[in-house]
N, C-alpha and C. Protein backbone atom coordinates (compact mmCIF):
# COMPACT_ATOMS: atom_id res chain seq x y z
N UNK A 1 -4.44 -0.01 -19.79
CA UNK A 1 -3.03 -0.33 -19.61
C UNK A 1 -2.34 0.84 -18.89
N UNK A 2 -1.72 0.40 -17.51
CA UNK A 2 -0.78 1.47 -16.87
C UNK A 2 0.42 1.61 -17.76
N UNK A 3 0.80 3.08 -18.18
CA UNK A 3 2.13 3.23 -18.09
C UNK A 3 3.23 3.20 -17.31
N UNK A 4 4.48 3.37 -17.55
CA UNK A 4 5.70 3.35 -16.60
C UNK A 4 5.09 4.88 -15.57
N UNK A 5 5.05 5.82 -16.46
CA UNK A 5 4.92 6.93 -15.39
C UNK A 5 3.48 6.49 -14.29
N UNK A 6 2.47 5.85 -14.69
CA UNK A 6 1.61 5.84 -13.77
C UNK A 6 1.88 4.37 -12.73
N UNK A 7 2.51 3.87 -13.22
CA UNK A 7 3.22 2.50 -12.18
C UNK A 7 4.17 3.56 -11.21
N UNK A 8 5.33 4.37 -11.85
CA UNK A 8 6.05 4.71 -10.90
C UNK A 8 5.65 5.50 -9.88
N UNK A 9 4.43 6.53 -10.05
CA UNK A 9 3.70 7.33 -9.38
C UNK A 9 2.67 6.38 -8.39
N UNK A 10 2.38 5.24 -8.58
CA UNK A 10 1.65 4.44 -7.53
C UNK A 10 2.70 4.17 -6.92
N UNK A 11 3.86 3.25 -7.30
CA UNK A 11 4.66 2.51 -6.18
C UNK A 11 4.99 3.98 -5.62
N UNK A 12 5.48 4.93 -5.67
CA UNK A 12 6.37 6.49 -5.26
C UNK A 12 4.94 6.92 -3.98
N UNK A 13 3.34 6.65 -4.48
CA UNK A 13 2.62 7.04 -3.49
C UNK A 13 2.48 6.61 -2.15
N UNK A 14 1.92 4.78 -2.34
CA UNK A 14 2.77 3.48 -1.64
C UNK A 14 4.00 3.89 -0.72
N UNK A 15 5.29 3.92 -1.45
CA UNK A 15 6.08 4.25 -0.58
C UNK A 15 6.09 5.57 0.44
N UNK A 16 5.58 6.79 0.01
CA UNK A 16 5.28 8.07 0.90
C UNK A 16 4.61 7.37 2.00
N UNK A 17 3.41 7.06 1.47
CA UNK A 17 2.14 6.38 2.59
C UNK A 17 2.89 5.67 3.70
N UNK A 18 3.27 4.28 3.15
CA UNK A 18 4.25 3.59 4.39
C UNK A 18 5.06 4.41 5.34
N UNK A 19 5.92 4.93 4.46
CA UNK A 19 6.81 5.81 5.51
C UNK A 19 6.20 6.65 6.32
N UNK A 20 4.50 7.29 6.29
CA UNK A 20 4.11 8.02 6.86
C UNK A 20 2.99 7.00 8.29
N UNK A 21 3.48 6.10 7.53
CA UNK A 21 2.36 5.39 8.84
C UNK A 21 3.58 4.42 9.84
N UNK A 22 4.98 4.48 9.14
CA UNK A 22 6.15 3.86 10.21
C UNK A 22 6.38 5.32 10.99
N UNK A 23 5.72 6.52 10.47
CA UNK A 23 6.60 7.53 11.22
C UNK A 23 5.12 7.44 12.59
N UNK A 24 4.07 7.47 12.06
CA UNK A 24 2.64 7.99 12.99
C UNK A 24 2.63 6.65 13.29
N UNK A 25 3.32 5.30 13.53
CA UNK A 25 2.78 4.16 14.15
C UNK A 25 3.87 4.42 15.32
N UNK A 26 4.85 5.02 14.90
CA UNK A 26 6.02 5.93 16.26
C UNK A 26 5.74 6.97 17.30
N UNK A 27 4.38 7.41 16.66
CA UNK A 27 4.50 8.38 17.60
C UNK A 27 3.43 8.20 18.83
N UNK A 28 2.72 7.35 18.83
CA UNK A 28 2.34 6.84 20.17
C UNK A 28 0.81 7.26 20.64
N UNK A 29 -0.03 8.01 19.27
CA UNK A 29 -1.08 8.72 19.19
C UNK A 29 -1.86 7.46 19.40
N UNK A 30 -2.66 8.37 20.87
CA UNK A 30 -3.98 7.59 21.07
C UNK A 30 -4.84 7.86 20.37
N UNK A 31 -5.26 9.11 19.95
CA UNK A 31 -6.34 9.86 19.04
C UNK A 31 -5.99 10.33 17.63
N UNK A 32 -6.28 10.38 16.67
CA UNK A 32 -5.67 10.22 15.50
C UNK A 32 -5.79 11.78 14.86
N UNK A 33 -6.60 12.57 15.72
CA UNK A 33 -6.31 14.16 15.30
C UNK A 33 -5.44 14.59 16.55
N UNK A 34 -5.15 13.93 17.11
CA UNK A 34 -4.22 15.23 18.20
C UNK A 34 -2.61 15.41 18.22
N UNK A 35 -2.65 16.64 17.68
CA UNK A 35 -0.87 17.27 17.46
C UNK A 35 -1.13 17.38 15.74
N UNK A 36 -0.15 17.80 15.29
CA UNK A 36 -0.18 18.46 13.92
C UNK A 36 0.17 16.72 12.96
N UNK A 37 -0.78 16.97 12.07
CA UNK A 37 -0.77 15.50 10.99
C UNK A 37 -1.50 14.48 11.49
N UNK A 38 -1.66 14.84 12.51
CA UNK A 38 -2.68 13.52 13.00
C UNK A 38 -3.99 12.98 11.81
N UNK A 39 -5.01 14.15 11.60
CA UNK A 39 -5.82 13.30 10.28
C UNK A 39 -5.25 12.81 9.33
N UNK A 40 -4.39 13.53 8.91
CA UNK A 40 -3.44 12.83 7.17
C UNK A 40 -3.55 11.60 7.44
N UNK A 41 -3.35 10.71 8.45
CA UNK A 41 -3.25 8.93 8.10
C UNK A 41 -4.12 8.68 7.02
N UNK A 42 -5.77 9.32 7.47
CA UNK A 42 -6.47 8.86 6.23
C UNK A 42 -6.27 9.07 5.00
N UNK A 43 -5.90 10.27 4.57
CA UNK A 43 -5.62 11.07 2.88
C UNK A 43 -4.21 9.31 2.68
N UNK A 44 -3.29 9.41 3.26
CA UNK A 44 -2.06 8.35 3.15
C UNK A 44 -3.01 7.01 2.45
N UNK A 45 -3.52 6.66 3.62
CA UNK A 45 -4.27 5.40 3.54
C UNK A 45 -4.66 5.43 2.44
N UNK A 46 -5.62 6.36 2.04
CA UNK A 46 -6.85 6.47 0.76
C UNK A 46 -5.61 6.22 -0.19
N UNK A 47 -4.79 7.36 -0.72
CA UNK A 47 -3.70 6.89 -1.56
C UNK A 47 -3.31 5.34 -1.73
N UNK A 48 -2.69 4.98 -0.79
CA UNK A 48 -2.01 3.48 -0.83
C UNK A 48 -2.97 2.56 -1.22
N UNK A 49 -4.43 3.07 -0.65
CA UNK A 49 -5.75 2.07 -1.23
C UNK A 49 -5.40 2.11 -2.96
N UNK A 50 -5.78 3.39 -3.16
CA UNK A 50 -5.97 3.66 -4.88
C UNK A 50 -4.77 3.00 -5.58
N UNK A 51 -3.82 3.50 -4.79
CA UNK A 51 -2.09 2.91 -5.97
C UNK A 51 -2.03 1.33 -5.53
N UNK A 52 -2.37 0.77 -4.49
CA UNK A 52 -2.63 -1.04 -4.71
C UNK A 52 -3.60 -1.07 -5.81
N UNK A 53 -4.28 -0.71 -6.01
CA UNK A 53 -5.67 -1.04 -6.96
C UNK A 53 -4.99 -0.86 -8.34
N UNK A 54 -4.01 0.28 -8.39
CA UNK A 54 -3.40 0.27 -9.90
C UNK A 54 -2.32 -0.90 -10.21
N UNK A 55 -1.51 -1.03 -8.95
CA UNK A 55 -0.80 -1.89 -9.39
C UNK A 55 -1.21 -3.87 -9.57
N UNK A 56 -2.50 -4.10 -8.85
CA UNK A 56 -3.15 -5.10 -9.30
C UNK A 56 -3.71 -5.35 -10.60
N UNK A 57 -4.26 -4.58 -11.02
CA UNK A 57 -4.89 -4.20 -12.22
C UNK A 57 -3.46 -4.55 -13.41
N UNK A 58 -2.51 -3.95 -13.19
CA UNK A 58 -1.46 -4.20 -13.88
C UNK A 58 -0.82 -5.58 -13.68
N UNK A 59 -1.39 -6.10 -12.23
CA UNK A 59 -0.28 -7.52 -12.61
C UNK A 59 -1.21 -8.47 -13.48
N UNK A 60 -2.41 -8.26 -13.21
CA UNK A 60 -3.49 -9.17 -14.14
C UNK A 60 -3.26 -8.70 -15.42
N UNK A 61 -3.76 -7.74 -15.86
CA UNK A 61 -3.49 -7.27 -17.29
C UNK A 61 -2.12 -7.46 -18.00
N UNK A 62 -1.27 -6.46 -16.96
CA UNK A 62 0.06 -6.17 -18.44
C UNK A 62 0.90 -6.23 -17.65
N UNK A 63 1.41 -7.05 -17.01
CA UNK A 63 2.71 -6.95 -16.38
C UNK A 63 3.72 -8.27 -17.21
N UNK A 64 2.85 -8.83 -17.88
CA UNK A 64 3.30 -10.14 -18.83
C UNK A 64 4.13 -10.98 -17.93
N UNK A 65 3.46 -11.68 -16.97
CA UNK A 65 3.71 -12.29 -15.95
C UNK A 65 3.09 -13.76 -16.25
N UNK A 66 3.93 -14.98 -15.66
CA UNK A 66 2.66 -16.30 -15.41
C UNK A 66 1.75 -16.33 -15.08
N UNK A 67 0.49 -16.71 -15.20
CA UNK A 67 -0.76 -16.23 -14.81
C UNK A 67 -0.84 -16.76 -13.26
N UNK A 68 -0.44 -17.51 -12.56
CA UNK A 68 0.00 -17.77 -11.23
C UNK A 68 0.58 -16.88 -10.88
N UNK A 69 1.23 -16.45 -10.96
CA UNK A 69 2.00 -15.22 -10.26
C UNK A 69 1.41 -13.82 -10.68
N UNK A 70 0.60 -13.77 -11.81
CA UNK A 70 0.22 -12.57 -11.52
C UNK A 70 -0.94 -12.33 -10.82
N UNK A 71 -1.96 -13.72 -10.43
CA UNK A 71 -3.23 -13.77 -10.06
C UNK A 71 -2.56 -13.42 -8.52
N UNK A 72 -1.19 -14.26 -8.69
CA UNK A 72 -1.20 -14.02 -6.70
C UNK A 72 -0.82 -12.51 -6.31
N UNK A 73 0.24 -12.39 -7.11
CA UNK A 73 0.23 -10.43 -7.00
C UNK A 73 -1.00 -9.77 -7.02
N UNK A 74 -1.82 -9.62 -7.75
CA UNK A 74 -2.94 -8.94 -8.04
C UNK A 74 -3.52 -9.05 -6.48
N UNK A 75 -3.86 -10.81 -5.87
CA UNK A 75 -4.44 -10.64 -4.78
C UNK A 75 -4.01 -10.46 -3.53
N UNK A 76 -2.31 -10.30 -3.09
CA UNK A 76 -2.00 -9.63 -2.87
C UNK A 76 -2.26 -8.08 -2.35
N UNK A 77 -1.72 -7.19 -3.61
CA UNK A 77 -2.75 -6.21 -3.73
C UNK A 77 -4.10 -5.70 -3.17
N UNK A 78 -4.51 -6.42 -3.62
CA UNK A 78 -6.02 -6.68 -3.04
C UNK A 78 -6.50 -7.14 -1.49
N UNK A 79 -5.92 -7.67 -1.28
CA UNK A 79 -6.02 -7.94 0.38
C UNK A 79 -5.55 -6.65 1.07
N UNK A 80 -4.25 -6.20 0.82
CA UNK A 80 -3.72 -5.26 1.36
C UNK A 80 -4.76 -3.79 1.56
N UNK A 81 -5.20 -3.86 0.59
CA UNK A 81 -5.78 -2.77 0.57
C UNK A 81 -7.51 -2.93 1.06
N UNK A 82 -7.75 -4.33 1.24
CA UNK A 82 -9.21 -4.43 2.01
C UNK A 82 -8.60 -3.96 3.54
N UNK A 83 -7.29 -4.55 4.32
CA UNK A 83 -6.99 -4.19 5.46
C UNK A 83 -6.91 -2.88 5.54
N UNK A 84 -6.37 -2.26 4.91
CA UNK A 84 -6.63 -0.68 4.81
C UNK A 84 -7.70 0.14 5.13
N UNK A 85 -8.61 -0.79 4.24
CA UNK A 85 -10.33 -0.36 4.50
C UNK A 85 -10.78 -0.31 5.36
N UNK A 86 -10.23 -1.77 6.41
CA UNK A 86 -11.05 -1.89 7.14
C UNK A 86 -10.55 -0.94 8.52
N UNK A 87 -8.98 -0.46 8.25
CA UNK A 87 -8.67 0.27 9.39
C UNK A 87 -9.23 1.93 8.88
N UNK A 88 -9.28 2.66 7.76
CA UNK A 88 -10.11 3.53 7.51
C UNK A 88 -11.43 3.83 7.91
N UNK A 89 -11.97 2.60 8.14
CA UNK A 89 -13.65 2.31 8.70
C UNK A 89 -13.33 2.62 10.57
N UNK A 90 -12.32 2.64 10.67
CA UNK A 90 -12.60 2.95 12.29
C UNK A 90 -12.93 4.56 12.58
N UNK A 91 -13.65 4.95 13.59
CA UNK A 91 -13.71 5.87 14.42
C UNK A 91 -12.54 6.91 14.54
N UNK A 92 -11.52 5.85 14.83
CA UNK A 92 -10.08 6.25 15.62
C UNK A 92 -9.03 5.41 15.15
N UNK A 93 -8.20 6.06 14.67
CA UNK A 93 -6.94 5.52 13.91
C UNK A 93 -5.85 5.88 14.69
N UNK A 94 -5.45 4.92 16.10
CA UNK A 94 -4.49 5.00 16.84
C UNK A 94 -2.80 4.73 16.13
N UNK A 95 -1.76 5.20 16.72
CA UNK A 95 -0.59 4.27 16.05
C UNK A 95 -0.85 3.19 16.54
N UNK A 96 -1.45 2.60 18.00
CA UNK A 96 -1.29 1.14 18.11
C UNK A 96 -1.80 0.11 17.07
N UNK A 97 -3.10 1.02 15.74
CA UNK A 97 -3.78 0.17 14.78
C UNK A 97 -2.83 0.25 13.72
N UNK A 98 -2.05 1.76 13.44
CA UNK A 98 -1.04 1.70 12.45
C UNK A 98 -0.14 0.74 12.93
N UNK A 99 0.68 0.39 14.08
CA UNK A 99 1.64 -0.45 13.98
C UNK A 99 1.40 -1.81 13.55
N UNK A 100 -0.02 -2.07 14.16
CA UNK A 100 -0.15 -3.58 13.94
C UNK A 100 -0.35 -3.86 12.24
N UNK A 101 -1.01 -2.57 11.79
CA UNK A 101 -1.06 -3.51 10.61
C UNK A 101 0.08 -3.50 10.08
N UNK A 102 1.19 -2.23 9.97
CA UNK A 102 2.24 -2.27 9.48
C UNK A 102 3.08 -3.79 10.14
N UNK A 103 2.63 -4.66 11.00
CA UNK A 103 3.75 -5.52 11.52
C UNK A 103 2.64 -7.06 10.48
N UNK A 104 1.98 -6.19 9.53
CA UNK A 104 1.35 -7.76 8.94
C UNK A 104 2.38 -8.70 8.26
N UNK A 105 2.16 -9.75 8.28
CA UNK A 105 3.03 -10.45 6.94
C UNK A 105 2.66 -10.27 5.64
N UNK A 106 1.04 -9.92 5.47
CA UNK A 106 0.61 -9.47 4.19
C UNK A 106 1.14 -8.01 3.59
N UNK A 107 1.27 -7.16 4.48
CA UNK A 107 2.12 -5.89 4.45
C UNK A 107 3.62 -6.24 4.13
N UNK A 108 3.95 -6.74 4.53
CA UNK A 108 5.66 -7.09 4.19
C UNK A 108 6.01 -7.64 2.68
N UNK A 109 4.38 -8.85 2.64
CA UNK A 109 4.41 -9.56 0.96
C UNK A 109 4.25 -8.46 -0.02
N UNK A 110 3.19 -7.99 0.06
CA UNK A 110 2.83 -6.82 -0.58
C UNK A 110 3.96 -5.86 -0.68
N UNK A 111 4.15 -5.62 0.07
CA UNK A 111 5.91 -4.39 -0.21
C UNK A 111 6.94 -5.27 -1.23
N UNK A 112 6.84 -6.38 -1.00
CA UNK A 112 8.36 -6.96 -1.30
C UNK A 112 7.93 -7.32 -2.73
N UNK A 113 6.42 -7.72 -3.21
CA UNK A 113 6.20 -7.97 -4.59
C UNK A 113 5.95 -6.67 -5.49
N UNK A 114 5.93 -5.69 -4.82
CA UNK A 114 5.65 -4.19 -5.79
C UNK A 114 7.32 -4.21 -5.62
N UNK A 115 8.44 -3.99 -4.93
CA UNK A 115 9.60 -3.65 -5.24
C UNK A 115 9.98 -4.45 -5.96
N UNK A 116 9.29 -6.06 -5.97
CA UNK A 116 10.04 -6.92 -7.46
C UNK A 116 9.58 -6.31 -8.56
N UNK A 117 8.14 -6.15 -9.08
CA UNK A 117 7.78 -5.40 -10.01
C UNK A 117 8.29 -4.46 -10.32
N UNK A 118 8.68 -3.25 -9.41
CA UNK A 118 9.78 -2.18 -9.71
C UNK A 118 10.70 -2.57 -10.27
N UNK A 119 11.75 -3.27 -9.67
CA UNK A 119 13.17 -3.59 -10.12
C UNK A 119 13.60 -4.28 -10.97
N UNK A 120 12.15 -5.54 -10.78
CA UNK A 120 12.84 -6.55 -11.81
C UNK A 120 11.31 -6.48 -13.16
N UNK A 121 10.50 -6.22 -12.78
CA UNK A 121 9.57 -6.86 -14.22
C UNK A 121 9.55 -5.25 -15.30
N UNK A 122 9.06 -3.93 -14.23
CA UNK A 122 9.25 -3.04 -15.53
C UNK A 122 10.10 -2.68 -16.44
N UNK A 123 11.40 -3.32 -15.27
CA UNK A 123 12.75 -2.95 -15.71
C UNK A 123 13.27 -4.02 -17.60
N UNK A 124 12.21 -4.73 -17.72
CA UNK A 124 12.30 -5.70 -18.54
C UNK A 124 11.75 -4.79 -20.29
N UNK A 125 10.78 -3.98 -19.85
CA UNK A 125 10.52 -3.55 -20.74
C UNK A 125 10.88 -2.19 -21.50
């Protein structure tokens, strides 16, 4: 069972991560080490992998959710973070690969069901 502090420390990682791949999907990098921060995408990525994985785990288990809605959060989750994988598995982590995935619709679902969980389900307990 996640606690509040380890829910808030995934969504808080999540959110760093994003913001760091809207800032490096801006900056127009063909090569993903060149200029200062260029490798970090991966350390980001790896994070946002691990804190989806916590917060799935929590919508199945203990988020005391409908089991429909928590199966779809969970997979959710879970998708998000196979796309992750699969852009981690590249060679070369351009912004043109950060933007696209950041322009997913699964990226957008995924954001918008961890900020419901934030606001509205922990807030319950």
């Amino acid at each position: 069972m996640a606690d509040h502090a380890t829910l808030n420390t995934a969504i808080e990682q999540i959110e760093e991560a994003y913001e760091y791949m809207l800032a490096y999907a801006a900056q127009g990098r063909s090569q993903e080490g060149a200029g200062p921060g260029g490798a970090n995408i991966r350390d980001y990525l790896s994070r946002f992998i691990q804190s989806a994985e916590i917060l799935a785990t929590w919508y199945e288990a203990d988020a005391d959710l409908p089991s429909i809605l928590a199966l779809e959060m969970a997979k959710t989750a879970r998708v998000i973070s196979a796309v992750l994988q699969t852009v981690l598995a590249s060679n070369n982590i351009s912004s043109d690969k950060i933007d696209n995935t950041n322009a997913l619709i699964m990226m957008r679902d995924f954001l918008t069901a961890m900020f419901f969980a934030d606001k509205v389900l922990m807030s319950r307990d």
